[in-house]
C-alpha atoms as a PDB file:
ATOM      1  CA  UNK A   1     -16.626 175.429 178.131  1.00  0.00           C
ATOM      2  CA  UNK A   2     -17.750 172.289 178.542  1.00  0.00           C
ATOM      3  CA  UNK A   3     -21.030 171.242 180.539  1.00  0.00           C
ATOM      4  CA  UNK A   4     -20.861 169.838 183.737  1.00  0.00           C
ATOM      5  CA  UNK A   5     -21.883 166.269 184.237  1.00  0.00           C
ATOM      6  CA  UNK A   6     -24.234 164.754 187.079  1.00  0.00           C
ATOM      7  CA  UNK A   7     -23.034 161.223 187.749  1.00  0.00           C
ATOM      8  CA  UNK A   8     -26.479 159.346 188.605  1.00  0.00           C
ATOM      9  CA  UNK A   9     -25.119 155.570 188.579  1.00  0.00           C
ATOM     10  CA  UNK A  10     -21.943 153.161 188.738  1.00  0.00           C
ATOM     11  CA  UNK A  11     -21.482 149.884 187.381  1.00  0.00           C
ATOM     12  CA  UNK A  12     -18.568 149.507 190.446  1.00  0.00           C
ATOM     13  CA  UNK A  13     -19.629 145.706 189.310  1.00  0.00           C
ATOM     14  CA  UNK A  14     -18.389 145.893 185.934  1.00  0.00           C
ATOM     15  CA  UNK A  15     -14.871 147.214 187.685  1.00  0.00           C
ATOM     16  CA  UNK A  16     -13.931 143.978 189.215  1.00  0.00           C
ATOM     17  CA  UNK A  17     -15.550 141.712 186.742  1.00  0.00           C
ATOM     18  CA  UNK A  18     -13.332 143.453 183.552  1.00  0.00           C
ATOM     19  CA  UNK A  19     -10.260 144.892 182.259  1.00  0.00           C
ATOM     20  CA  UNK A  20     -12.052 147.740 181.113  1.00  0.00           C
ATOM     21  CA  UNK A  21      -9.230 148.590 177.779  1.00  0.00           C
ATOM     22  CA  UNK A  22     -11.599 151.760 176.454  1.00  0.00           C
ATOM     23  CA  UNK A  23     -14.462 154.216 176.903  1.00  0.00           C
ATOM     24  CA  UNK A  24     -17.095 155.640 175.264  1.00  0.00           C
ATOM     25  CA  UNK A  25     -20.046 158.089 176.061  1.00  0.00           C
ATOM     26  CA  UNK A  26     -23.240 157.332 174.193  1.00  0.00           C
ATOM     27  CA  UNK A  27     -26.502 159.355 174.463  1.00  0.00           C
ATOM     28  CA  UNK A  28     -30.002 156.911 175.541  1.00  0.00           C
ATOM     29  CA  UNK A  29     -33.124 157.343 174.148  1.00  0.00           C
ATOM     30  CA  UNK A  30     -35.637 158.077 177.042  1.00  0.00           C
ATOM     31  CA  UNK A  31     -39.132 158.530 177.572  1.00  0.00           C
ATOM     32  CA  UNK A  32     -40.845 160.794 179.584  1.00  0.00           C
ATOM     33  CA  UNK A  33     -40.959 159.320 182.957  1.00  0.00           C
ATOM     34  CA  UNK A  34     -38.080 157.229 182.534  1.00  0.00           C
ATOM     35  CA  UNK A  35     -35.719 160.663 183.106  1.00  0.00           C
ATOM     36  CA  UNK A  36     -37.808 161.689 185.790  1.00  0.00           C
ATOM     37  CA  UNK A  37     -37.044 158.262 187.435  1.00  0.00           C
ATOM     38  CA  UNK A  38     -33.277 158.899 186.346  1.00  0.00           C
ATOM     39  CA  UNK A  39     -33.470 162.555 188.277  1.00  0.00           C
ATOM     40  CA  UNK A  40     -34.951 160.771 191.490  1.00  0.00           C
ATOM     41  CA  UNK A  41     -32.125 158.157 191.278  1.00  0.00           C
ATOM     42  CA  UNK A  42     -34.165 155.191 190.481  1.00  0.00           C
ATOM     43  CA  UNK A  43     -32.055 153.294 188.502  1.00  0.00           C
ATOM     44  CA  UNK A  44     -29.591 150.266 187.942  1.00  0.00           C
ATOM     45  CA  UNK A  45     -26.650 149.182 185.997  1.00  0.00           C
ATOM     46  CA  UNK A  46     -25.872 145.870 187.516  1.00  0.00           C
ATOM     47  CA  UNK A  47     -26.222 143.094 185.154  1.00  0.00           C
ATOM     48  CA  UNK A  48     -26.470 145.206 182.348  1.00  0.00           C
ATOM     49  CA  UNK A  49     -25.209 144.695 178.805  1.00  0.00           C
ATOM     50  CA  UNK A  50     -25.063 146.013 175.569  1.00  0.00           C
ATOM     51  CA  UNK A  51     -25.750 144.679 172.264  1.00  0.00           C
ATOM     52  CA  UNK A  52     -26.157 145.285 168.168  1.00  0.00           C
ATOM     53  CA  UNK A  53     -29.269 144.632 166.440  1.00  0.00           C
ATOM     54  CA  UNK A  54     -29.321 145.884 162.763  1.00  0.00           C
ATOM     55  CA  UNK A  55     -26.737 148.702 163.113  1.00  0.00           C
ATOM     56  CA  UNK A  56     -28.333 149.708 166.478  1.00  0.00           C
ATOM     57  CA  UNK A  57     -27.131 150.083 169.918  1.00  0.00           C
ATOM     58  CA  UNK A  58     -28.757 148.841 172.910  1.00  0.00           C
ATOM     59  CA  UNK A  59     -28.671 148.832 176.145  1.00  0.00           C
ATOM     60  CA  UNK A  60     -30.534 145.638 177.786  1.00  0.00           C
ATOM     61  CA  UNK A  61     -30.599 144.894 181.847  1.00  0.00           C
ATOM     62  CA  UNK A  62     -30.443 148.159 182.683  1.00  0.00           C
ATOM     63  CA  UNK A  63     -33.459 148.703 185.438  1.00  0.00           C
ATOM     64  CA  UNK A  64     -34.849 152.322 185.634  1.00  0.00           C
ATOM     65  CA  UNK A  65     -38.025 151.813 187.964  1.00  0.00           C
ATOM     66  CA  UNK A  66     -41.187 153.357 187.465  1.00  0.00           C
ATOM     67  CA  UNK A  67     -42.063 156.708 188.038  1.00  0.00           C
ATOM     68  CA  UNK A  68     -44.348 156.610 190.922  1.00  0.00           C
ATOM     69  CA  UNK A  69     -46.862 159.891 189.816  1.00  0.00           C
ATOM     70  CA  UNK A  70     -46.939 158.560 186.194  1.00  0.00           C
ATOM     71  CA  UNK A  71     -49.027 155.498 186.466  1.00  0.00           C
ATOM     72  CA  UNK A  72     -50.231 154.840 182.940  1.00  0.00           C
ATOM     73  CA  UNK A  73     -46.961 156.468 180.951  1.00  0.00           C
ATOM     74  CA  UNK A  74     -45.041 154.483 182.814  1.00  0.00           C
ATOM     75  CA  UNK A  75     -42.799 151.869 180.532  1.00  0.00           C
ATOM     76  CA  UNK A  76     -41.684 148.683 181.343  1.00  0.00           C
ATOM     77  CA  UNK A  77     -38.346 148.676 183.472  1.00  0.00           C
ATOM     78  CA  UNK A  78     -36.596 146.438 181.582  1.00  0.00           C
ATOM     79  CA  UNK A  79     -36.744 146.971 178.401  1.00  0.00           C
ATOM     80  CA  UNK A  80     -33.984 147.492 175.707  1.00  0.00           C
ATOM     81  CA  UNK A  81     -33.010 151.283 175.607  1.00  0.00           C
ATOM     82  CA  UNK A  82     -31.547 152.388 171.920  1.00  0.00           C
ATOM     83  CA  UNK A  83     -28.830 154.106 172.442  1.00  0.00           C
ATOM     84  CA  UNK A  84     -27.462 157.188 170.288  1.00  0.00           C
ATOM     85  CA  UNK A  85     -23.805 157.021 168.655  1.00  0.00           C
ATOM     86  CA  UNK A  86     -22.710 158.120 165.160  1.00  0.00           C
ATOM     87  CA  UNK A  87     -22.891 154.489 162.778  1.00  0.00           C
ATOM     88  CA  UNK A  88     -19.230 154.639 162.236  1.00  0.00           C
ATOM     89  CA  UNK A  89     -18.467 154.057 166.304  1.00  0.00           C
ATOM     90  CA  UNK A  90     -21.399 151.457 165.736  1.00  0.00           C
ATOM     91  CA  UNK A  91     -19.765 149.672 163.444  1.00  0.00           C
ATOM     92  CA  UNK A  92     -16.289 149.555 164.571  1.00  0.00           C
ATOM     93  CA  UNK A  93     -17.229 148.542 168.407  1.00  0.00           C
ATOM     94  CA  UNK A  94     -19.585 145.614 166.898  1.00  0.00           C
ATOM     95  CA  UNK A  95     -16.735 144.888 164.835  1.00  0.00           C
ATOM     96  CA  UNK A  96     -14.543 144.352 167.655  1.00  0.00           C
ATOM     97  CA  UNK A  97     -16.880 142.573 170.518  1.00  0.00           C
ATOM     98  CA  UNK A  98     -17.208 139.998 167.574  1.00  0.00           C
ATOM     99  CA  UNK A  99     -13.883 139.331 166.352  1.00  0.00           C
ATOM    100  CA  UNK A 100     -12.200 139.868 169.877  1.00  0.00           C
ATOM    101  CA  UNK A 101     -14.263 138.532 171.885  1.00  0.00           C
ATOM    102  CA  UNK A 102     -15.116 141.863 173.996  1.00  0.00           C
ATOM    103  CA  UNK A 103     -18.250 142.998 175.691  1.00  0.00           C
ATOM    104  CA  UNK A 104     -19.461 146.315 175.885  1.00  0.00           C
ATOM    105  CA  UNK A 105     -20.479 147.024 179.040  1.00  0.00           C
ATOM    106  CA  UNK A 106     -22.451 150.211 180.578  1.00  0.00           C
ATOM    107  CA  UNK A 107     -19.859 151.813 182.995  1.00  0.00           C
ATOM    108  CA  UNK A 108     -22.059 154.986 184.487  1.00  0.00           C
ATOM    109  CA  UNK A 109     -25.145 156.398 183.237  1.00  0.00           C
ATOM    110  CA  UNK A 110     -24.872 160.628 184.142  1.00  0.00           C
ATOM    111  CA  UNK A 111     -26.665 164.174 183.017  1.00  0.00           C
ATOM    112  CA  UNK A 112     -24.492 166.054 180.962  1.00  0.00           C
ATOM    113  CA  UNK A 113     -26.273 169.172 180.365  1.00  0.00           C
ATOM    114  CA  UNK A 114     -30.103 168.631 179.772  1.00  0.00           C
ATOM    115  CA  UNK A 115     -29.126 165.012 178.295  1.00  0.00           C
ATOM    116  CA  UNK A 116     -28.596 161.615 180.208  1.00  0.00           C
ATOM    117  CA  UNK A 117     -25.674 159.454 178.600  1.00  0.00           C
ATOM    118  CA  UNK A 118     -24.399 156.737 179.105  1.00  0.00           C
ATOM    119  CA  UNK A 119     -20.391 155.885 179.826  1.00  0.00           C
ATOM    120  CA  UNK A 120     -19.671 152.552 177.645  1.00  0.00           C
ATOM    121  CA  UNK A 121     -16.839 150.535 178.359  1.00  0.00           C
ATOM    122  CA  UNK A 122     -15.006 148.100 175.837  1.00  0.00           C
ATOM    123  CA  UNK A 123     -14.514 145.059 177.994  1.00  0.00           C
ATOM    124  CA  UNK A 124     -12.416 141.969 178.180  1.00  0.00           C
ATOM    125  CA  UNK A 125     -13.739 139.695 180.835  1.00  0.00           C
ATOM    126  CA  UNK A 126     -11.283 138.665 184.104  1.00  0.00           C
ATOM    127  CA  UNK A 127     -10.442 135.419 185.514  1.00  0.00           C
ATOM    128  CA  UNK A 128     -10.415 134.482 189.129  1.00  0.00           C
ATOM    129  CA  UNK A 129      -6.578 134.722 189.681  1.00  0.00           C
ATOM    130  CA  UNK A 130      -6.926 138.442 188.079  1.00  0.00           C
ATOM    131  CA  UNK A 131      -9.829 139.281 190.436  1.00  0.00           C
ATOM    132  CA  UNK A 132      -7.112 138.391 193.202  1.00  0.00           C
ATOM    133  CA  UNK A 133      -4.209 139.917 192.122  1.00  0.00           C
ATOM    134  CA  UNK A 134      -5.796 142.940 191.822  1.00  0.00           C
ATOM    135  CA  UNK A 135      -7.443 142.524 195.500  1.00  0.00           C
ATOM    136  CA  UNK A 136      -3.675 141.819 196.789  1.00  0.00           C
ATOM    137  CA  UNK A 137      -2.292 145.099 194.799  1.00  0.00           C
ATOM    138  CA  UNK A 138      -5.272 146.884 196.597  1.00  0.00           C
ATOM    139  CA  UNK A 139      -4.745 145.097 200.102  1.00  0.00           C
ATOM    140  CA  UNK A 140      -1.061 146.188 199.463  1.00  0.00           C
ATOM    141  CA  UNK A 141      -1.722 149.838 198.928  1.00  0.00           C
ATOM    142  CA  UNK A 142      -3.576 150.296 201.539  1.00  0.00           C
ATOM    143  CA  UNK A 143      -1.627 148.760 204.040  1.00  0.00           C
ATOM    144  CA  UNK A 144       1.552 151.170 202.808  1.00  0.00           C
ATOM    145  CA  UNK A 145      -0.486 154.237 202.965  1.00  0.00           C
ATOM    146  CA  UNK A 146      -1.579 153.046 206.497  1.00  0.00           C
ATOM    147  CA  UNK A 147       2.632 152.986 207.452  1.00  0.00           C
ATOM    148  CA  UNK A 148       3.455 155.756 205.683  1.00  0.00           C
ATOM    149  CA  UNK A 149       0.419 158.028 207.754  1.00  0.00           C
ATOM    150  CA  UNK A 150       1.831 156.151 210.854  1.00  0.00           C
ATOM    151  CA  UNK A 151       5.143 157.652 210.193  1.00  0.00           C
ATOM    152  CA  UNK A 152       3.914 161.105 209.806  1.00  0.00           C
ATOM    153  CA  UNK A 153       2.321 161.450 213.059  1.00  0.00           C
END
């Protein structure tokens, strides 16, 4: 049976900014404090980003503010977190945000289990004319939900 997961943050951003075309879970390398920010719900995925430095993954832009009680363990909240995938997925997503011209992009950062991980998205980026069809389709919906309801009543 599978764990349950405790969403803790959404990139709802990253959801009208990209076609989001896959998905990946990754597991982040944390320090101390930094989770117990993550528990309180101190944290941020807008304007975050991921990148590959010598066959690592990391995150950068993603804010988890200090832990108020740990003073002196605290970490800086910016900096780059590492995050944990086998070298093959490494590989192959680095080989694809190059040649393609993709971003990888953190989607929602959750507990699963005792762990935090983070959802990754493969990304291709949208124009303005997308951002506004999609908007319309949206608009759309809602307004035939809103006569269909109507007609129930």
């Amino acid at each position: 049976m599978p764990s349950p997961s405790r969403s803790i943050a959404e990139n709802r951003k990253a959801r009208h900014d990209y076609f989001i075309l896959d998905r990946f879970e990754a597991g982040i390398e944390l320090f101390g404090t930094e989770v117990k920010s993550l528990r309180a719900g101190k944290v941020s995925l807008k304007d975050s980003f991921c990148t590959v430095k010598e066959g690592e993954l990391f995150a950068a832009g993603l804010h988890i503010s200090p832990y108020e009680p740990g003073n002196q363990f605290n970490r800086d909240p910016l900096r780059p977190k590492r995050l944990l995938m086998h070298r093959w997925e490494i590989n192959r997503l680095h080989g694809q945000v190059r040649q393609e011209g993709l971003a990888l992009v953190p989607l929602r950062l959750y507990f699963k289990g005792p762990y935090a991980k983070l959802e990754l998205g493969l990304c291709k980026g949208k124009k303005q004319y997308d951002k506004r069809g999609a908007e319309a389709e949206r608009h759309a919906r809602r307004e035939m939900d809103r006569h269909i309801k109507e007609r129930n009543q």
